[in-house]
PDB file of N, CA and C in Angstrom:
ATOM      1  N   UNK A   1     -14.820  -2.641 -12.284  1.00  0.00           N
ATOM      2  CA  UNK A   1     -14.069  -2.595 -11.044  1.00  0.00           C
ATOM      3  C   UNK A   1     -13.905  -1.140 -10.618  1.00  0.00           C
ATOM      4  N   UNK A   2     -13.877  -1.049  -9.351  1.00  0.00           N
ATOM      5  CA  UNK A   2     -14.012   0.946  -9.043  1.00  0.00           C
ATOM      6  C   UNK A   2     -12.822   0.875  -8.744  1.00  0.00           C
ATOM      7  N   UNK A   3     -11.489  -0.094  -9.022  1.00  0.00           N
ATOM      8  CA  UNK A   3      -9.889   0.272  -8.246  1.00  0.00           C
ATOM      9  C   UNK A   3      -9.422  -0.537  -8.947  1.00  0.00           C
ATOM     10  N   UNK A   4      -8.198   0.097  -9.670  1.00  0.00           N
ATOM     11  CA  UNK A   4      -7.373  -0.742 -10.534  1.00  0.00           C
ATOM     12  C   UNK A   4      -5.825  -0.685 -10.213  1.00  0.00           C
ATOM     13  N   UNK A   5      -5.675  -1.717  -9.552  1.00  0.00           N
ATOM     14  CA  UNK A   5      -3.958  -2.228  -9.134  1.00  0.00           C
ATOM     15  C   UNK A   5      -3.108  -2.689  -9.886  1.00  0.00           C
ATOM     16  N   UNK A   6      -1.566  -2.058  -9.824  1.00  0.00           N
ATOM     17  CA  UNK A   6      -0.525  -2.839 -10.044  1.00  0.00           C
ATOM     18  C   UNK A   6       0.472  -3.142  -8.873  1.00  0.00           C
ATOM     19  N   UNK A   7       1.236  -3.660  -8.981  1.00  0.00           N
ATOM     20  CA  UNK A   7       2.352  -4.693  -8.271  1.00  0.00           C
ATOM     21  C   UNK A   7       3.892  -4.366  -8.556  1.00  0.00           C
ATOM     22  N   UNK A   8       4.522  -3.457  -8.342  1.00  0.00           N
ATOM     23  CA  UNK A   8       6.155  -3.813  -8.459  1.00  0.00           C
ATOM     24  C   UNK A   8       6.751  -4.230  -7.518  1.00  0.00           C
ATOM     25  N   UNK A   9       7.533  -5.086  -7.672  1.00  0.00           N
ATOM     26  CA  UNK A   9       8.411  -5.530  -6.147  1.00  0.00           C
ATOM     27  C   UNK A   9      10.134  -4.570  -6.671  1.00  0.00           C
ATOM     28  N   UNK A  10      10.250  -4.423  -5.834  1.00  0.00           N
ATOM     29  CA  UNK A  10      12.046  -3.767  -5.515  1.00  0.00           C
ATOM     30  C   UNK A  10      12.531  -4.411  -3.998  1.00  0.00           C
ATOM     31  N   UNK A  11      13.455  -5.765  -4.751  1.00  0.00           N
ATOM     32  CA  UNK A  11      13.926  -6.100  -3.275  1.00  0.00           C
ATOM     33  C   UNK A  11      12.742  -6.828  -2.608  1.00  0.00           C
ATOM     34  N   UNK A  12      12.660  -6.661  -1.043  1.00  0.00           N
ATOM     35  CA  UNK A  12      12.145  -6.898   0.043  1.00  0.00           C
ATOM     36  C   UNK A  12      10.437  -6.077  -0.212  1.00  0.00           C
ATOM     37  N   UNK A  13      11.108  -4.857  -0.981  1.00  0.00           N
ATOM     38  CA  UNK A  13       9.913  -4.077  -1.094  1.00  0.00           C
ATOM     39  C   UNK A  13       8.754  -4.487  -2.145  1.00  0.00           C
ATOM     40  N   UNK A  14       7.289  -4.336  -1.786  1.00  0.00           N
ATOM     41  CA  UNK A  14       6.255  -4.748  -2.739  1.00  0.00           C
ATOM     42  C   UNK A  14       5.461  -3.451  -2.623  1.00  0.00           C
ATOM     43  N   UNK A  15       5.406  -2.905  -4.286  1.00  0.00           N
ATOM     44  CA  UNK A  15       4.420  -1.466  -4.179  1.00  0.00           C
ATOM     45  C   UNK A  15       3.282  -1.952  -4.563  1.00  0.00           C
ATOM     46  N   UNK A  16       2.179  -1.995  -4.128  1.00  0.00           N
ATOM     47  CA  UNK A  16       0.931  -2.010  -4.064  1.00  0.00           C
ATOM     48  C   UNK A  16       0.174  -0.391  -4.696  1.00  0.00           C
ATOM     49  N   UNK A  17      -0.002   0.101  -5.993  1.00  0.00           N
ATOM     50  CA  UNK A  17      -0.317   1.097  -6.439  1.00  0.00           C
ATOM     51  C   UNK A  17      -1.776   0.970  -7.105  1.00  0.00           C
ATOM     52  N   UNK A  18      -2.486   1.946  -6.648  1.00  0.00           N
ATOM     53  CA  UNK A  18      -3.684   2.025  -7.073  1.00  0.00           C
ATOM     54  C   UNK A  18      -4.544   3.486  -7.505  1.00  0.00           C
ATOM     55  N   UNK A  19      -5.339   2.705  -8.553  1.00  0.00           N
ATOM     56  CA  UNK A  19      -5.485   4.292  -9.366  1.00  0.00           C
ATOM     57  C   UNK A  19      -7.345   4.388  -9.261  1.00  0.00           C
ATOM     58  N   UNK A  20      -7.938   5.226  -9.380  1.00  0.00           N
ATOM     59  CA  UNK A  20      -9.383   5.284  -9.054  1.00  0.00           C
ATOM     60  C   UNK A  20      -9.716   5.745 -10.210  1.00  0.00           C
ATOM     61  N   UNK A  21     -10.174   5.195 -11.311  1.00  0.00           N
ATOM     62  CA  UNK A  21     -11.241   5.978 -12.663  1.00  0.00           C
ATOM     63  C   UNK A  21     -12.163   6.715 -12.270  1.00  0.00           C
ATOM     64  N   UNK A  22     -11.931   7.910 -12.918  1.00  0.00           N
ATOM     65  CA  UNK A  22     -12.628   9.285 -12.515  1.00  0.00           C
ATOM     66  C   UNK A  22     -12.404   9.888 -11.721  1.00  0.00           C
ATOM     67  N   UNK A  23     -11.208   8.905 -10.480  1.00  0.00           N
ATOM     68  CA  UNK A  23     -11.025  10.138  -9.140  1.00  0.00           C
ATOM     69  C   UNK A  23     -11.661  10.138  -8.170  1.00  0.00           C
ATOM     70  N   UNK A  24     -12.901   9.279  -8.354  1.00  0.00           N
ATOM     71  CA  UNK A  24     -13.956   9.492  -7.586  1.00  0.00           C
ATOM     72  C   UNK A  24     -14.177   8.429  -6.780  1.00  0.00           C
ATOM     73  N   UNK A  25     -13.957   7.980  -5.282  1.00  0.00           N
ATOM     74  CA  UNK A  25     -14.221   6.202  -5.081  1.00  0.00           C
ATOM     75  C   UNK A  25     -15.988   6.412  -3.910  1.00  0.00           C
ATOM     76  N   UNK A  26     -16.928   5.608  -4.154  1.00  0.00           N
ATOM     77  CA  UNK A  26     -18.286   6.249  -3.372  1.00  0.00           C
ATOM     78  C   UNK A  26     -17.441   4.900  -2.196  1.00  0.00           C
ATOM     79  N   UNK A  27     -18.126   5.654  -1.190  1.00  0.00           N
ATOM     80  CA  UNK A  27     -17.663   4.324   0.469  1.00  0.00           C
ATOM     81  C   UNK A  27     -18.817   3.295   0.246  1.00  0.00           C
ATOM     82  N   UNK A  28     -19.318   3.031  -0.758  1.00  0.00           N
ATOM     83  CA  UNK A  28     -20.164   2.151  -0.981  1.00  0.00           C
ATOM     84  C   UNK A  28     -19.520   0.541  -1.773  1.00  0.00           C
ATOM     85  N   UNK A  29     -18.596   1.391  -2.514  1.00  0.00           N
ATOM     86  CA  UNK A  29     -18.005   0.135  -3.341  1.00  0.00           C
ATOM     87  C   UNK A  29     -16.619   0.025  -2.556  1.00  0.00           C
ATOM     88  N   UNK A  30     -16.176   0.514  -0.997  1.00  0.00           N
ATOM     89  CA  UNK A  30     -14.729  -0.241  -0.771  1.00  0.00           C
ATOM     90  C   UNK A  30     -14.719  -1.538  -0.321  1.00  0.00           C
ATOM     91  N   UNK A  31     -15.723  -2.527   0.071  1.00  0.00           N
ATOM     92  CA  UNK A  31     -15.561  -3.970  -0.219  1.00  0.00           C
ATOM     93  C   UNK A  31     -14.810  -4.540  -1.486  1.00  0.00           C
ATOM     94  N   UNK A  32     -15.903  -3.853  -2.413  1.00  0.00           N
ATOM     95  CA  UNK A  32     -15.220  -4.290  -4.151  1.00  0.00           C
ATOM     96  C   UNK A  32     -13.901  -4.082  -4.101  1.00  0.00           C
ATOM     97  N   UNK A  33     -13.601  -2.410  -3.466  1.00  0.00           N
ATOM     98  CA  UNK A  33     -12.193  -2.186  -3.771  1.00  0.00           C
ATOM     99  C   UNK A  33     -10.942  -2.946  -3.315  1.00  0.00           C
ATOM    100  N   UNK A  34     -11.196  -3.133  -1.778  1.00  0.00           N
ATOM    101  CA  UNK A  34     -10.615  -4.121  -0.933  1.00  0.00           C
ATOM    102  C   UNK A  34     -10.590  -5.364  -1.227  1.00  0.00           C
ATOM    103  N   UNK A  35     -11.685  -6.442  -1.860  1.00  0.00           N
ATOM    104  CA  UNK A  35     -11.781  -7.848  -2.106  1.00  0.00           C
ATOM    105  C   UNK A  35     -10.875  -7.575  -3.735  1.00  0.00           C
ATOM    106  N   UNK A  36     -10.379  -6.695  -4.443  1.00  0.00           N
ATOM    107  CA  UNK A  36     -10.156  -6.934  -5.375  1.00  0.00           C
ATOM    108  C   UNK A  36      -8.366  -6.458  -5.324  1.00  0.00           C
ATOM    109  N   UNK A  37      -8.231  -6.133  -4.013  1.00  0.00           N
ATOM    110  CA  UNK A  37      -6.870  -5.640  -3.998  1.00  0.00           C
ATOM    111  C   UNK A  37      -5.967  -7.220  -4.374  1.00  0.00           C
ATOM    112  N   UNK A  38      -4.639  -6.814  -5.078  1.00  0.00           N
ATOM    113  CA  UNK A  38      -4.227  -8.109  -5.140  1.00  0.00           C
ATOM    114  C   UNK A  38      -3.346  -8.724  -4.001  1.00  0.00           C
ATOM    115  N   UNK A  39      -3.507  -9.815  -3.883  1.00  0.00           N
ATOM    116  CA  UNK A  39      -2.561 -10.393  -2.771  1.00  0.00           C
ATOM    117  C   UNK A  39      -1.021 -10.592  -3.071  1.00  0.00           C
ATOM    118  N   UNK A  40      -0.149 -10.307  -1.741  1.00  0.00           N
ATOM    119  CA  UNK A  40       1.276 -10.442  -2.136  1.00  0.00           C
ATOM    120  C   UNK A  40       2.231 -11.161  -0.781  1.00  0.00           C
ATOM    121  N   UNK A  41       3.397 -11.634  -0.939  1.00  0.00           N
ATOM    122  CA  UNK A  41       4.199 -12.801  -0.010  1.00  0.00           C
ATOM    123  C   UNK A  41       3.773 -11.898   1.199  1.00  0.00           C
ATOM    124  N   UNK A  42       4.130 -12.258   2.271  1.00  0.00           N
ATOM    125  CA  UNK A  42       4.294 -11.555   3.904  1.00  0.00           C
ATOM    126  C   UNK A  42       5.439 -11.778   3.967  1.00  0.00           C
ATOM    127  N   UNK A  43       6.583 -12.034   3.243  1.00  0.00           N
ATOM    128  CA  UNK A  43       7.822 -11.782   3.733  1.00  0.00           C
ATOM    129  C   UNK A  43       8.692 -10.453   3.097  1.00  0.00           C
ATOM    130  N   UNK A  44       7.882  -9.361   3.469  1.00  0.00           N
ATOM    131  CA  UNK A  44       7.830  -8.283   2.392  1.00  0.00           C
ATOM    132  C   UNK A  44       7.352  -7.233   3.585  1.00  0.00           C
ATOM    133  N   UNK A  45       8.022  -5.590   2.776  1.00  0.00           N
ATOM    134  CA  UNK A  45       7.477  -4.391   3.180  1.00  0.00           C
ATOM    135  C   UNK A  45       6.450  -4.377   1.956  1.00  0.00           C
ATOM    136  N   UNK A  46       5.327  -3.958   2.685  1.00  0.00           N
ATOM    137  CA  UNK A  46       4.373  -3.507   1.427  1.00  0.00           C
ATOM    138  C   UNK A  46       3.967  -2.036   1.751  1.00  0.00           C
ATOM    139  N   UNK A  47       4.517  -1.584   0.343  1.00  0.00           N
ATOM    140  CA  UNK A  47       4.285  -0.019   0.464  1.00  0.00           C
ATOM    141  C   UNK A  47       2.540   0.149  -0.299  1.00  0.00           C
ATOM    142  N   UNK A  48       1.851   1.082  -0.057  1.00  0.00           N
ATOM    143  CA  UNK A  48       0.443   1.599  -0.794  1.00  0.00           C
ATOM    144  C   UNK A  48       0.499   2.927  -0.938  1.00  0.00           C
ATOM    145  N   UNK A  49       0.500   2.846  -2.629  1.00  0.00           N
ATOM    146  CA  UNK A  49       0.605   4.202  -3.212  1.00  0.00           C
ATOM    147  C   UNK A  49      -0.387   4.344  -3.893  1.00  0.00           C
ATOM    148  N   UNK A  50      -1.027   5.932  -4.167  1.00  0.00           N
ATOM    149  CA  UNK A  50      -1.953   6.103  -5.089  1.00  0.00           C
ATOM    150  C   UNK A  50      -2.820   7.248  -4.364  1.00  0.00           C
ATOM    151  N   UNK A  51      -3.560   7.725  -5.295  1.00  0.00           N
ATOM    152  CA  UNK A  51      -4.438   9.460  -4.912  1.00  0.00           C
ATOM    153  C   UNK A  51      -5.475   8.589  -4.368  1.00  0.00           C
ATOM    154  N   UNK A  52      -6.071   8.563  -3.319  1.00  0.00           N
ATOM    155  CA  UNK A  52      -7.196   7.911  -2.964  1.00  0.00           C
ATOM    156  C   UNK A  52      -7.879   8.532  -1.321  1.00  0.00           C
ATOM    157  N   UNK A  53      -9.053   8.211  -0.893  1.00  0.00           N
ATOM    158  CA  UNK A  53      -9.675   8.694   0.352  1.00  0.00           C
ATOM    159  C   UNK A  53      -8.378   7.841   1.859  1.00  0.00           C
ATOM    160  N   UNK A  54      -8.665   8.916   2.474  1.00  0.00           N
ATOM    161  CA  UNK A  54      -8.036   7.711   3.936  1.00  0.00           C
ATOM    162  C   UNK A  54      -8.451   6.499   3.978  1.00  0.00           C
ATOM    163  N   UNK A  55      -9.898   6.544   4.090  1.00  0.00           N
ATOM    164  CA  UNK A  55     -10.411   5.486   4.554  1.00  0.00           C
ATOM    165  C   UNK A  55     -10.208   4.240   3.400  1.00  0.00           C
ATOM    166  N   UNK A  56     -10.025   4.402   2.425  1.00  0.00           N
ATOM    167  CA  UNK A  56      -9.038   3.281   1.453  1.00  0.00           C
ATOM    168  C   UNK A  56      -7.702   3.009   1.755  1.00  0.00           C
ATOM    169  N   UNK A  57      -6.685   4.101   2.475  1.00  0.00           N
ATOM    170  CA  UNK A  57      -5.349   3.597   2.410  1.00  0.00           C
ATOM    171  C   UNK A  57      -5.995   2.567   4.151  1.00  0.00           C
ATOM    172  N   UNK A  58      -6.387   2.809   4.724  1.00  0.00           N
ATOM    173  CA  UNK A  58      -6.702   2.227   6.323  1.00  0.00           C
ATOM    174  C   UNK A  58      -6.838   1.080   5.966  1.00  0.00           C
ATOM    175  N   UNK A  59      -8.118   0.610   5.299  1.00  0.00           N
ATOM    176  CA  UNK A  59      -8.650  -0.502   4.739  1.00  0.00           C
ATOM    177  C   UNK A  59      -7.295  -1.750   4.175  1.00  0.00           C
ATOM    178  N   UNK A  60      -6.650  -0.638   2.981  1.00  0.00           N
ATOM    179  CA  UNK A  60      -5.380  -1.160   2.864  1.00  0.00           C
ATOM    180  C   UNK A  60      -4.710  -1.991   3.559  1.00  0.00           C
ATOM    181  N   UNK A  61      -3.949  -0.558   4.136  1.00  0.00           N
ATOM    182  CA  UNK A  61      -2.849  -1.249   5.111  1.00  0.00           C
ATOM    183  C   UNK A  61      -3.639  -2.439   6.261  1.00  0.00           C
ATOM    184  N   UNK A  62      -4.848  -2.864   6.541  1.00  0.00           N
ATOM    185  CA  UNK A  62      -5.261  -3.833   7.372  1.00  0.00           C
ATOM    186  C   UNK A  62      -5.135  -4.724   6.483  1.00  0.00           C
ATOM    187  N   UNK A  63      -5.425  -4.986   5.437  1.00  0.00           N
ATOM    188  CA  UNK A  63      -5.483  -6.157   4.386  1.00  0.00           C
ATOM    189  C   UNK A  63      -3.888  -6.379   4.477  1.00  0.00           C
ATOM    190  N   UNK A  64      -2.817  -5.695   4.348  1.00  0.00           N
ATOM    191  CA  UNK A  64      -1.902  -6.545   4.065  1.00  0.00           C
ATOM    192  C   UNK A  64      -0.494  -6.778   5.658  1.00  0.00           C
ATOM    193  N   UNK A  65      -1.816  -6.325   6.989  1.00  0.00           N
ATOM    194  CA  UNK A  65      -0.681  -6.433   8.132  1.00  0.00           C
ATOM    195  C   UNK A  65      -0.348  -7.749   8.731  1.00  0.00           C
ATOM    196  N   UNK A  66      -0.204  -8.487   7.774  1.00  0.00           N
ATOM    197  CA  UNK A  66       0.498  -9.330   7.769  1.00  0.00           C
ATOM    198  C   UNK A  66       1.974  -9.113   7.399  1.00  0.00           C
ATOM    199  N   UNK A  67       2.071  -8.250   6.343  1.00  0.00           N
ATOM    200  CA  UNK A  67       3.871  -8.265   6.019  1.00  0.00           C
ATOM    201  C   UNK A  67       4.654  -7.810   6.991  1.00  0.00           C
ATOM    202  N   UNK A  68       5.954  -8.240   6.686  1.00  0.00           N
ATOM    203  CA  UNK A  68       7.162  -7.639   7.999  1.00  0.00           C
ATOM    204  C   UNK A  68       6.933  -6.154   8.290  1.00  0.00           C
ATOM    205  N   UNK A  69       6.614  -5.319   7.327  1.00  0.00           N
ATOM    206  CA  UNK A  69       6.163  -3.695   7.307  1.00  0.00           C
ATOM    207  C   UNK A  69       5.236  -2.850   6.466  1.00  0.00           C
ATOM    208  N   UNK A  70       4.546  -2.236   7.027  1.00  0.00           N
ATOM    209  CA  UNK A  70       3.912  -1.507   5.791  1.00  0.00           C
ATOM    210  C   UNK A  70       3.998   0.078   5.421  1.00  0.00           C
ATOM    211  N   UNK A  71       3.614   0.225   4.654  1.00  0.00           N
ATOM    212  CA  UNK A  71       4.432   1.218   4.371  1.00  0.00           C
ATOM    213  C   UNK A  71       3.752   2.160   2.988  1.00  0.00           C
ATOM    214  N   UNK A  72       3.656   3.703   3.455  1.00  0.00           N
ATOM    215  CA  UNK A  72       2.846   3.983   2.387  1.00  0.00           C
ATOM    216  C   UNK A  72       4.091   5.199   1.391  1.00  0.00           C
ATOM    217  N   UNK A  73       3.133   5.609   0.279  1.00  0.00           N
ATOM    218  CA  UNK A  73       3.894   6.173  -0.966  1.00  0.00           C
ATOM    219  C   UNK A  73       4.561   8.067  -0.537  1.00  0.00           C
ATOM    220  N   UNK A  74       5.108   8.184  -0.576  1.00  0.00           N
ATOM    221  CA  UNK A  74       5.599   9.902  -0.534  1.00  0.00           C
ATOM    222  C   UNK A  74       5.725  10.434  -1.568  1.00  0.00           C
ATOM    223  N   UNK A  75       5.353  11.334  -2.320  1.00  0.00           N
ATOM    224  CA  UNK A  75       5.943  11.399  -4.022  1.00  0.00           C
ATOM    225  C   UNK A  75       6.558  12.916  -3.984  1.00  0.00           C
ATOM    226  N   UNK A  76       6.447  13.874  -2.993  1.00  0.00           N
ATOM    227  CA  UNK A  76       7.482  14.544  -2.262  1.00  0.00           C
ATOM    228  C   UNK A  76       8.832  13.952  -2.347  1.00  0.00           C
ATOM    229  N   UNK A  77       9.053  13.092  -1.558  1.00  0.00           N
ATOM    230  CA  UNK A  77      10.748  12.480  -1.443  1.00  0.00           C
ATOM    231  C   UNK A  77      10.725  11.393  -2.320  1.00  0.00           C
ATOM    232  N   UNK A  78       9.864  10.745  -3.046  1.00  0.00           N
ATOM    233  CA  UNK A  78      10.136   9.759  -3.899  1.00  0.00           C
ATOM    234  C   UNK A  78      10.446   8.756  -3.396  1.00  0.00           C
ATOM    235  N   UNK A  79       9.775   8.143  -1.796  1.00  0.00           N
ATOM    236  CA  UNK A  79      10.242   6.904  -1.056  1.00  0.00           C
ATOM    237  C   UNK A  79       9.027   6.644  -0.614  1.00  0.00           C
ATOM    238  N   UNK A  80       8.811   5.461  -0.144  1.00  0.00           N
ATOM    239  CA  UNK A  80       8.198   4.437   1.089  1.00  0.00           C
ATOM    240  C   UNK A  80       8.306   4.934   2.460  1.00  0.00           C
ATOM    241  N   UNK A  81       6.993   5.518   3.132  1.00  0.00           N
ATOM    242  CA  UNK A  81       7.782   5.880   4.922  1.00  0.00           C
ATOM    243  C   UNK A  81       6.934   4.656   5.804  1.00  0.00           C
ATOM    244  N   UNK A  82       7.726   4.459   6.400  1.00  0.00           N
ATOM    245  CA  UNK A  82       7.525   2.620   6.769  1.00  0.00           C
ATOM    246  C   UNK A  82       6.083   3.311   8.134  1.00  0.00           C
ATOM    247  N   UNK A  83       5.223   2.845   8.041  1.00  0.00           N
ATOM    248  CA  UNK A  83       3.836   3.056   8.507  1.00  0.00           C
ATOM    249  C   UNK A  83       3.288   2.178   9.991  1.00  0.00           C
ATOM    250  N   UNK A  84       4.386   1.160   9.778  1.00  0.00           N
ATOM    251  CA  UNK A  84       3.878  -0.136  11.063  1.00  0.00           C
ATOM    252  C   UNK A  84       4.777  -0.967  10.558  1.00  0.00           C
ATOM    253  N   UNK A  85       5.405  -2.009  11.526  1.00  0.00           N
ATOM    254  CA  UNK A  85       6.733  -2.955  11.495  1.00  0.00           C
ATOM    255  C   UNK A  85       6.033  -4.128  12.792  1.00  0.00           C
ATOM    256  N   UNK A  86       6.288  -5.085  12.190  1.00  0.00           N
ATOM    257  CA  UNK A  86       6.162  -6.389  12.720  1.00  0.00           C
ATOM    258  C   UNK A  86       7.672  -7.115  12.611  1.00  0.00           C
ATOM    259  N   UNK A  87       9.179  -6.236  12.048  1.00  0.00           N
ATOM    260  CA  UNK A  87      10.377  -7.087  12.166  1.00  0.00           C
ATOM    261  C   UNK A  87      11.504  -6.213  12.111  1.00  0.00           C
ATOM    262  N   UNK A  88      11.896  -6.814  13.131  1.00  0.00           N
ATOM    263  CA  UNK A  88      13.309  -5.753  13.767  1.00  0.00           C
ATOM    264  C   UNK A  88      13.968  -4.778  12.613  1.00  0.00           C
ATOM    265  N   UNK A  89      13.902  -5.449  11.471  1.00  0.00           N
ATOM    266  CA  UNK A  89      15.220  -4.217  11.010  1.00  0.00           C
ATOM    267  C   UNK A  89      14.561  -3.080  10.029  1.00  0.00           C
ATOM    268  N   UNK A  90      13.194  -3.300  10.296  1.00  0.00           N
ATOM    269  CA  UNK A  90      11.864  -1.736  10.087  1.00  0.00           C
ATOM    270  C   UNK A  90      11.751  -1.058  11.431  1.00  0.00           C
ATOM    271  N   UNK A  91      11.696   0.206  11.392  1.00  0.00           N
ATOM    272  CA  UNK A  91      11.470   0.761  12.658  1.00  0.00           C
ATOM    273  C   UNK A  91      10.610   2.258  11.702  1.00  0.00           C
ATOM    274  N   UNK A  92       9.355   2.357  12.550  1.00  0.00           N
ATOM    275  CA  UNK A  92       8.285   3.591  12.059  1.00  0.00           C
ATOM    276  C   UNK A  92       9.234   4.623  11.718  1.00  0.00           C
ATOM    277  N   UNK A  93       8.428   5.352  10.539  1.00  0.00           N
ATOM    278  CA  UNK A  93       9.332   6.220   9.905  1.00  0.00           C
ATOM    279  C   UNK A  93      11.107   6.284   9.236  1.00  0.00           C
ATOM    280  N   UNK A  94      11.062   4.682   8.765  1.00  0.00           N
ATOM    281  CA  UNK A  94      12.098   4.446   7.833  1.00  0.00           C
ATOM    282  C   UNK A  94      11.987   5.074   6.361  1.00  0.00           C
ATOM    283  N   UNK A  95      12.290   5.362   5.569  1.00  0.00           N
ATOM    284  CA  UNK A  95      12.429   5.919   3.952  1.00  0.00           C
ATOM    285  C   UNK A  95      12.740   5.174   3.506  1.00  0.00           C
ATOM    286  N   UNK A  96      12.524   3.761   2.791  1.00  0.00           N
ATOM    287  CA  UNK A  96      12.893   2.738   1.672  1.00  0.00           C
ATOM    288  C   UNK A  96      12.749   3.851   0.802  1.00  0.00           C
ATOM    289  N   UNK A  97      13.642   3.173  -0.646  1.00  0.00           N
ATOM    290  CA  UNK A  97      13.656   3.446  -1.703  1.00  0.00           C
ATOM    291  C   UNK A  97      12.892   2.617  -2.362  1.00  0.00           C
ATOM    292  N   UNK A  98      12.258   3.621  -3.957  1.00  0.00           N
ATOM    293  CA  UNK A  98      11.365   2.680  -5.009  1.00  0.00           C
ATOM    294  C   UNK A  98      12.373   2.122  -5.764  1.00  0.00           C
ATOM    295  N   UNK A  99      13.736   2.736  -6.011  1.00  0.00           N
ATOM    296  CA  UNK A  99      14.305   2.309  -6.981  1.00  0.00           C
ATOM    297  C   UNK A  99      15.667   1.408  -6.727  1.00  0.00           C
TER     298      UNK A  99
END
């Protein structure tokens, strides 16, 4: 597998974290990476964290805009900055907490 995911939920919140062996992802295998992301509720912010190319977090966040918000990793402030909102009480550029 060229992308290896885990899953914590906090709350409302679902972290979607992903790590790349070697660091290295070729734009050849982000189908693999994408068909192998794991699936999670839509009644959820889903945050996406992890060292990776843009064009993987993009890919991402389309796979899961279905949830109420999405929302990617800061490890600067140690929060979620809400990325896109489909439900009133997310508004762009919110700071959830991981913990």
């Amino acid at each position: 597998m060229s992308v290896v995911y885990s899953v914590k939920r906090v709350g409302e919140l679902i972290i979607v974290e992903f790590d790349i062996p070697g660091g290295v992802l070729d734009v050849a295998r982000l189908p693999e990476a994408v068909s192998g992301a794991p699936r999670v509720e839509g009644d959820c912010v889903v945050c996406v964290s992890g060292r990776g190319p843009i064009w993987l977090y993009g890919a991402l966040l389309h796979l899961y805009h279905y949830a109420r918000a999405l929302a990617v990793f800061e490890p600067r402030l140690r929060k979620c900055i809400v990325v896109a909102t489909h439900y009133p009480k997310y508004r762009v550029g919110d700071l959830l907490s991981v913990e």
